[in-house]
Protein backbone atom coordinates (compact mmCIF):
# COMPACT_ATOMS: atom_id res chain seq x y z
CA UNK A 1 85.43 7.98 22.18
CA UNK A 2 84.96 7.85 26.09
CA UNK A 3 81.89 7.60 28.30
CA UNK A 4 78.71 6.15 27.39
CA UNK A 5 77.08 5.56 23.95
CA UNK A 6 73.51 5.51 23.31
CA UNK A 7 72.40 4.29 19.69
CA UNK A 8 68.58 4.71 19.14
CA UNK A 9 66.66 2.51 17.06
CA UNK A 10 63.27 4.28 15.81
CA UNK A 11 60.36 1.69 16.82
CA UNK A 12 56.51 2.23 16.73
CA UNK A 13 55.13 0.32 19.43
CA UNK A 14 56.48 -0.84 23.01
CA UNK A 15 59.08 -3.73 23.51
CA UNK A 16 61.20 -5.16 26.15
CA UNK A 17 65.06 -4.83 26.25
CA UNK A 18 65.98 -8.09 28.43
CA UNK A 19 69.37 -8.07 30.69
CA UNK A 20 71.87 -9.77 28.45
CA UNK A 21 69.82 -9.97 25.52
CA UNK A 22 71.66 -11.17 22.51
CA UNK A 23 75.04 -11.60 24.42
CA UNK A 24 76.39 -15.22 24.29
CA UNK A 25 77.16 -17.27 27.26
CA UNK A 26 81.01 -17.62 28.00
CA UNK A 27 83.43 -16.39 30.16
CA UNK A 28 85.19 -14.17 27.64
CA UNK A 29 81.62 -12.40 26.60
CA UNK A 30 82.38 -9.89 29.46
CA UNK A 31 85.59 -8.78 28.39
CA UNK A 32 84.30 -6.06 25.77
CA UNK A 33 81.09 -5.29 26.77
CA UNK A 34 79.32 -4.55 29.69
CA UNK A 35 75.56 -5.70 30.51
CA UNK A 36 73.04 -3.68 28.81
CA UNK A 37 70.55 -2.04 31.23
CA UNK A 38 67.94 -3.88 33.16
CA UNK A 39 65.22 -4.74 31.52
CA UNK A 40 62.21 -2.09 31.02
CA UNK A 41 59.92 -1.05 29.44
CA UNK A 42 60.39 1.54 25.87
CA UNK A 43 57.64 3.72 24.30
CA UNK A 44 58.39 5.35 20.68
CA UNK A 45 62.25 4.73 20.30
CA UNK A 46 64.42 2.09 21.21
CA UNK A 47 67.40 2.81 22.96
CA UNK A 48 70.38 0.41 23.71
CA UNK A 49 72.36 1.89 26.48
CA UNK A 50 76.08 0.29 25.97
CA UNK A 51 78.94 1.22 28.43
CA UNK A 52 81.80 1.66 26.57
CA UNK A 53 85.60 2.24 28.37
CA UNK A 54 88.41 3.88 26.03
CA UNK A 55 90.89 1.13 26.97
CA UNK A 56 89.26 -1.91 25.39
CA UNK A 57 86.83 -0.41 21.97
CA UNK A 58 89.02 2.75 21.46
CA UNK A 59 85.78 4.66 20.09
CA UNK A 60 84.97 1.32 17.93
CA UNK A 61 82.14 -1.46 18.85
CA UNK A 62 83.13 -4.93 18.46
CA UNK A 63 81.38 -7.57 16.85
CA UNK A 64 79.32 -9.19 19.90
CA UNK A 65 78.37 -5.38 20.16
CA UNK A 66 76.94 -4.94 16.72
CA UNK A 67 75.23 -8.08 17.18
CA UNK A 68 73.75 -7.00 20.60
CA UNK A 69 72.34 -4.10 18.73
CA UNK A 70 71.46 -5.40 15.32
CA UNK A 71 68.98 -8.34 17.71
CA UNK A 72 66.54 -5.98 19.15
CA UNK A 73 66.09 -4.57 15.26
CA UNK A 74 65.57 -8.01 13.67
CA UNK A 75 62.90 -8.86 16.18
CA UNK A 76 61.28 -5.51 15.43
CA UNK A 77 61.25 -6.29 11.92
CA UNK A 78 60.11 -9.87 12.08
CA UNK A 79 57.03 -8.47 14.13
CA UNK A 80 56.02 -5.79 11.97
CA UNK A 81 56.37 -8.30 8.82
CA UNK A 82 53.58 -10.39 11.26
CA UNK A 83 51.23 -7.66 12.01
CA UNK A 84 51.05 -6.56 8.48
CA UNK A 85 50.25 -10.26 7.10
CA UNK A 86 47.27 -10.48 10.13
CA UNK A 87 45.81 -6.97 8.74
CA UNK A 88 45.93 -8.20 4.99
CA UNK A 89 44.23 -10.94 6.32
CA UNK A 90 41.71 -9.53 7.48
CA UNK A 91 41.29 -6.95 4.95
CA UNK A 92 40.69 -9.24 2.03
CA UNK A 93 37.22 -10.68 3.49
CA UNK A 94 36.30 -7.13 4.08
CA UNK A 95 37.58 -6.10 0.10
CA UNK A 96 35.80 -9.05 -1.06
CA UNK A 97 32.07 -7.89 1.12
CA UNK A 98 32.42 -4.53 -0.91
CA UNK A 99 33.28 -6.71 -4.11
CA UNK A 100 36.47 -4.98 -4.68
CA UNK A 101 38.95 -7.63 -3.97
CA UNK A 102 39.76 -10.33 -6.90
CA UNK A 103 36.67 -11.74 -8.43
CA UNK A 104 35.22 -15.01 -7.25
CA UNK A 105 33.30 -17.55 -9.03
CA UNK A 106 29.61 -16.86 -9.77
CA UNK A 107 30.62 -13.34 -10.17
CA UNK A 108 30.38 -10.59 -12.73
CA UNK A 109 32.24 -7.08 -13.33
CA UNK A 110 29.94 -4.24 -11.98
CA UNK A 111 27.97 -2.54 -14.95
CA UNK A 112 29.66 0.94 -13.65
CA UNK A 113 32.65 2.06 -11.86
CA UNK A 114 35.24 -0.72 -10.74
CA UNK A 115 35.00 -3.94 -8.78
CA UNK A 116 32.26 -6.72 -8.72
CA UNK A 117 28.82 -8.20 -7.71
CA UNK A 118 27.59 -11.63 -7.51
CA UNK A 119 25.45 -13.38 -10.13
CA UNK A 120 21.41 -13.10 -9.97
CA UNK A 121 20.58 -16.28 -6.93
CA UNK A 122 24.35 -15.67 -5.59
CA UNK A 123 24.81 -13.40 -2.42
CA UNK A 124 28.75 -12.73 -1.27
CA UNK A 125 29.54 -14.57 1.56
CA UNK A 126 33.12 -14.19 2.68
CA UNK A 127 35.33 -13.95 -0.39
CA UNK A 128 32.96 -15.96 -2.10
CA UNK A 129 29.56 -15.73 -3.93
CA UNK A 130 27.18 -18.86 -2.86
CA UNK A 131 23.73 -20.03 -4.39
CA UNK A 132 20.73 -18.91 -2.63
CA UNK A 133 18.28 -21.09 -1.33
CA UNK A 134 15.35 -20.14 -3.48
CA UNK A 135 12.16 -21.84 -3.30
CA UNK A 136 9.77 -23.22 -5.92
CA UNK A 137 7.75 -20.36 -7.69
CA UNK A 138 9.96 -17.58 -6.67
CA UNK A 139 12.59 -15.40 -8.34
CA UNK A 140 15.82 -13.59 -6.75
CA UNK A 141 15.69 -10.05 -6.23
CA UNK A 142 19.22 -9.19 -6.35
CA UNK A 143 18.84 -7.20 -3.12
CA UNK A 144 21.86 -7.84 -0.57
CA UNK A 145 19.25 -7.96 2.63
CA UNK A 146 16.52 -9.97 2.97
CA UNK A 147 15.58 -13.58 1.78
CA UNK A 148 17.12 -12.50 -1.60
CA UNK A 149 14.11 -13.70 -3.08
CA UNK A 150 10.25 -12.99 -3.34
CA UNK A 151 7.22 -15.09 -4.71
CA UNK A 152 5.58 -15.16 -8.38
CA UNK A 153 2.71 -13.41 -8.37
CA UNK A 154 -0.30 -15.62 -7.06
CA UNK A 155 1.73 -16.40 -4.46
CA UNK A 156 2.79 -15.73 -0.52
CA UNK A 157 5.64 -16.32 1.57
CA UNK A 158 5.64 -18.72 4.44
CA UNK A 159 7.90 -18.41 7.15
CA UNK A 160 10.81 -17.66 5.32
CA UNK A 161 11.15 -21.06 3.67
CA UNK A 162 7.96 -21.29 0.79
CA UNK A 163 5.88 -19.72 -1.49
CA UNK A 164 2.19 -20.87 -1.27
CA UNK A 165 -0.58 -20.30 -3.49
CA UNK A 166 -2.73 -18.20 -2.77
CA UNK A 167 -6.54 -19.27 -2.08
CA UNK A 168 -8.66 -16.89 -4.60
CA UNK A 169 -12.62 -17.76 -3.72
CA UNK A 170 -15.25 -17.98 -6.38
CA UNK A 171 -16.47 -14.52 -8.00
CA UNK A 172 -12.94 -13.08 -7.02
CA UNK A 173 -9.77 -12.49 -9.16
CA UNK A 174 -6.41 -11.65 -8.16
CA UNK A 175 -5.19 -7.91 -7.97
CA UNK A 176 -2.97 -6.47 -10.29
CA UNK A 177 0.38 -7.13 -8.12
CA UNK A 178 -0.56 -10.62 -7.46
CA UNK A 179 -0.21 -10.54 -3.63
CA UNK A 180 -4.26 -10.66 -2.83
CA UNK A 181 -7.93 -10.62 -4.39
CA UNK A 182 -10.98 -8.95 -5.09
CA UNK A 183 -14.21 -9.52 -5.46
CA UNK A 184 -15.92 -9.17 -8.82
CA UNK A 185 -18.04 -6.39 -9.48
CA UNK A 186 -21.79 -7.39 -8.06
CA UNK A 187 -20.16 -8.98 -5.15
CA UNK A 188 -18.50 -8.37 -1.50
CA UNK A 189 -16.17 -9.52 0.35
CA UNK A 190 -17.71 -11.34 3.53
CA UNK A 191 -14.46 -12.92 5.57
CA UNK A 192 -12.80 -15.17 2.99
CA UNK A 193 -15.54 -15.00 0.90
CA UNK A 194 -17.87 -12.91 -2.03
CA UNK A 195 -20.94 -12.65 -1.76
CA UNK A 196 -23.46 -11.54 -4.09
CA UNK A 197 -25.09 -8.19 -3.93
CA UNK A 198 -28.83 -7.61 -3.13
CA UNK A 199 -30.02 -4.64 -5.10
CA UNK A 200 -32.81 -2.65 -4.07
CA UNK A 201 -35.01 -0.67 -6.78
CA UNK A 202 -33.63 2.57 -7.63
CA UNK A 203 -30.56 2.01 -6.82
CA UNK A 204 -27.28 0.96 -8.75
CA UNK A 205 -23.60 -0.84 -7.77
CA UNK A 206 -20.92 1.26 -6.69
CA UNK A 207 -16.57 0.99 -6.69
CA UNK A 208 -17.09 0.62 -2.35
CA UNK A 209 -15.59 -2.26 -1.46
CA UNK A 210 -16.12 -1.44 2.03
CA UNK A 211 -20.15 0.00 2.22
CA UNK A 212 -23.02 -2.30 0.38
CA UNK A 213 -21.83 -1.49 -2.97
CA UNK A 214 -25.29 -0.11 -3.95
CA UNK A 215 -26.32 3.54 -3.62
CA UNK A 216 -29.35 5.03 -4.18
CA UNK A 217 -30.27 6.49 -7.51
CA UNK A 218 -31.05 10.56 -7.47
CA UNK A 219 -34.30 11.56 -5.97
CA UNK A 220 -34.16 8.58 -3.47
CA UNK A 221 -32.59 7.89 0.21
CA UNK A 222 -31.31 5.28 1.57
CA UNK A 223 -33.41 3.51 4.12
CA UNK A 224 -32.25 -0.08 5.92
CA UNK A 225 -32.26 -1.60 2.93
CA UNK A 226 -34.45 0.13 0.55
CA UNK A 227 -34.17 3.38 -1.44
CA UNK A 228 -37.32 5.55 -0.37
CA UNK A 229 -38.07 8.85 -2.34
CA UNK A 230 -36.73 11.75 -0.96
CA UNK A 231 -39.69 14.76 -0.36
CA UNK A 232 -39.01 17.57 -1.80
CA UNK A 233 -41.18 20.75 -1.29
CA UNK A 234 -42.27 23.06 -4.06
CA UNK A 235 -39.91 25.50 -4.84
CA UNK A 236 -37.54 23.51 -3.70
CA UNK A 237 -34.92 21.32 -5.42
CA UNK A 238 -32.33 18.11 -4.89
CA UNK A 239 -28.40 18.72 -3.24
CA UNK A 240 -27.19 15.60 -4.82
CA UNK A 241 -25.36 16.04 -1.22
CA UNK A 242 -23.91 12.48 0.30
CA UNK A 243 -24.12 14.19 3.64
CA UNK A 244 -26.28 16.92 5.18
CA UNK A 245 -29.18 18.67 3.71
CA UNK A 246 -31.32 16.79 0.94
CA UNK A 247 -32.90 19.42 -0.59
CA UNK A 248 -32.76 23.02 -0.30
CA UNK A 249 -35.00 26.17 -1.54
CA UNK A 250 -34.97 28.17 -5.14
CA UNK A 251 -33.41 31.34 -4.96
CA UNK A 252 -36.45 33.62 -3.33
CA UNK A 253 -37.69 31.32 -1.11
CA UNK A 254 -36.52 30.20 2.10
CA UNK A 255 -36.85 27.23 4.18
CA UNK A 256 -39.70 27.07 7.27
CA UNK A 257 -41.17 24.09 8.79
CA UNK A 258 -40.34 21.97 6.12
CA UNK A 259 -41.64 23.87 3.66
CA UNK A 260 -39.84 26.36 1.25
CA UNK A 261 -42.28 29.96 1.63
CA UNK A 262 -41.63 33.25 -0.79
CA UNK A 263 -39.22 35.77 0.43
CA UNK A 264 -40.78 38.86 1.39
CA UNK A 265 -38.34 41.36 -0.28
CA UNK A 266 -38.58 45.03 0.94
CA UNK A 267 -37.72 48.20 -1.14
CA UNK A 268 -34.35 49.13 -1.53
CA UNK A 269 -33.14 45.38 -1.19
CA UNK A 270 -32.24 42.77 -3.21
CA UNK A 271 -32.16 39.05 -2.58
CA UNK A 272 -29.34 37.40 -0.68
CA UNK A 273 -27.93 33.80 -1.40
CA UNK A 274 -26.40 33.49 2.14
CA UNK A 275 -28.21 30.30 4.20
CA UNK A 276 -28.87 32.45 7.03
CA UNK A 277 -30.63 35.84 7.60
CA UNK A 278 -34.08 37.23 6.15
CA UNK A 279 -33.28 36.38 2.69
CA UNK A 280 -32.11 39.69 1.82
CA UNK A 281 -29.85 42.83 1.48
CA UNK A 282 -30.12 46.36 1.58
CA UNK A 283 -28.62 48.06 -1.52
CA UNK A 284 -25.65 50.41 -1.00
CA UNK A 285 -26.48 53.60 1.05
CA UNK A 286 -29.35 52.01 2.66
CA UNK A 287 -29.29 50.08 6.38
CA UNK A 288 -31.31 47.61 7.75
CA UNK A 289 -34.17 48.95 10.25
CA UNK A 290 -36.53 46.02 11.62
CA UNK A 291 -37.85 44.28 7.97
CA UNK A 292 -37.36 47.51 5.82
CA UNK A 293 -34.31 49.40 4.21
CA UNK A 294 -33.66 52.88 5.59
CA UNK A 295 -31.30 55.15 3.73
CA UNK A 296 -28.22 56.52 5.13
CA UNK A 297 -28.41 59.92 6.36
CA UNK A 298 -24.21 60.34 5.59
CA UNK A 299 -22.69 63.26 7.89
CA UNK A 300 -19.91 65.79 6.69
CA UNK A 301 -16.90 64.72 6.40
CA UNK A 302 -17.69 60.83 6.24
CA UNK A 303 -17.93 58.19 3.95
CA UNK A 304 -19.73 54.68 3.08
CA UNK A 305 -17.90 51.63 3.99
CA UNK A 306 -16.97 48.89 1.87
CA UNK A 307 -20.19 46.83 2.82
CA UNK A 308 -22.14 50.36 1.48
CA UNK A 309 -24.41 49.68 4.74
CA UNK A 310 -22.81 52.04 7.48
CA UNK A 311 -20.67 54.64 7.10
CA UNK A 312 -17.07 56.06 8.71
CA UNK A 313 -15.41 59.09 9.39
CA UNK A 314 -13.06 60.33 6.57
CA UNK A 315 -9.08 60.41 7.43
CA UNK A 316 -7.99 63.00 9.61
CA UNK A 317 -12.05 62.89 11.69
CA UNK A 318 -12.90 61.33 14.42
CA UNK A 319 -16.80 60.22 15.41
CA UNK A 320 -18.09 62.76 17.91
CA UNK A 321 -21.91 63.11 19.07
CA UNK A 322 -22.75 61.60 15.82
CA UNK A 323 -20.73 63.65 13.73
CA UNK A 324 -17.24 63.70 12.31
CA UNK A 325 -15.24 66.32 13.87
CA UNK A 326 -11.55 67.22 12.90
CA UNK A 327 -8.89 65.34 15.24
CA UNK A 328 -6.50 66.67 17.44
């Protein structure tokens, strides 16, 4: 084999190829193999460029030669070995966060599917599962984020560190969760205090936390602090309303001046529930002139409306001077 020979060496990542790398010192080193090529820089594949003359290798490398090449490939080697032990490190403190790397102490198989979690007051740290710091009258959670931990009922956290009882006043009790308190029934809160409730006559306590906890019994207002008696008119009657009118007419009366005054229903009506207006309503085919009912002089070719009041040309007519005349 003449010329030049190029043996490729596959390689992932870029090296260096040094002049005279591998080669030994001596004077007889140069004899059967020439220099390899100065040094630069390789990207993908490794390539060893090795001049070669017919005379001394006859188409066969020598032994310095294989060594010269087998170098470069042993370093390779020894460096990927490296890089894969620095990922594995690094790995296992990430498998053991998710809990699927080999169990530590303090730790228990998950109730489904495969790996592990930490004990109840442990929280993975690392490849490890450590004690929480949990404070008298508290309990861990389990939860991952957080404190870990929360406080028994009748108590509140402090700053992280402590759970502190929490001050209940007199005539108060402590709400169902256990994180605050209310005052018993008959009494308000005032600050960090209950008070007791003054009840007026005719009136009785109430759920509002928030108002007086009294309202006034039906039939009476609330005034200041007194329930006065509400005035109803005759023919009139109570709402019951917590907002807005008191009292309001019977049905055939409306309200004038305070007072609640007879309806004064015309022929052809009837009586009408609506708040506003006379009181009343025409019956079908009638209209409303002034205070009376008129009745509906209906044209050819038209019809009453739905209200039974007014009236409209039938399909097909049009209104014209009054009367319904065919379309065009």
């Amino acid at each position: 084999m003449t010329g030049s020979t190029h043996p490729t060496v596959p390689q992932d990542f870029s090296i260096q190829v040094a002049e005279n790398e591998g080669m030994p010192p001596g004077p007889n080193s140069k004899a059967s193999l020439t220099p390899v090529a100065r040094t630069r820089r390789l990207t993908g594949t490794l390539t060893l460029e090795l001049s070669k003359t017919p005379a001394a290798t006859c188409g066969i490398w020598s032994v310095k030669e294989q060594a010269a090449m087998r170098h470069p490939l042993a370093r390779l080697i020894a460096r990927t070995a490296a890089i894969a032990g620095v990922i594995a490190s690094l790995a296992f403190p990430v498998l053991a966060q998710d809990g699927t790397g080999p169990m530590p102490e303090n730790a228990q198989p998950r109730s489904y599917g495969s790996g592990w979690v930490c004990d109840l007051g442990y929280r993975v740290e690392g490849n490890k599962c450590l004690a929480l710091d949990i404070p008298e009258h508290a309990y861990p959670t389990g939860r991952s984020y957080g404190t870990g931990w929360e406080c028994d009922r009748g108590y509140e956290e402090v700053g992280g560190k402590s759970c502190n009882p929490i001050p209940v006043p007199a005539n108060a009790f402590l709400r169902s969760y256990g994180d605050d308190w209310q005052c018993e029934r008959g009494f308000r809160q005032e600050r960090e205090a209950c008070v007791q409730i003054v009840l007026p006559d005719n009136a009785y306590l109430t759920d509002d936390t928030s108002g007086s906890g009294w309202t006034c019994e039906r039939g009476f207002t609330a005034s200041s602090s007194d329930c006065v008696p509400i005035a109803v008119p005759e023919n009139g009657y109570l709402t019951n309303a917590d907002y807005g009118d008191e009292w309001a007419c019977e049905r055939g009366f409306f309200e004038i001046d305070g007072r609640c005054d007879p309806v004064a229903l015309p022929a052809n009506a009837f009586l009408d529930p609506a708040s506003y207006g006379p009181g009343w309503r025409c019956e079908r085919g009638f209209k409303t002139v002034d205070t009376a009912c008129v009745a509906i002089d209906l044209p050819a070719n038209a019809h009453l409306d739905r209200s039974g009041n007014t009236w409209s040309c039938d399909r097909g007519f049009q209104l014209a001077d009054g009367e319904c005349a065919l379309g065009r």
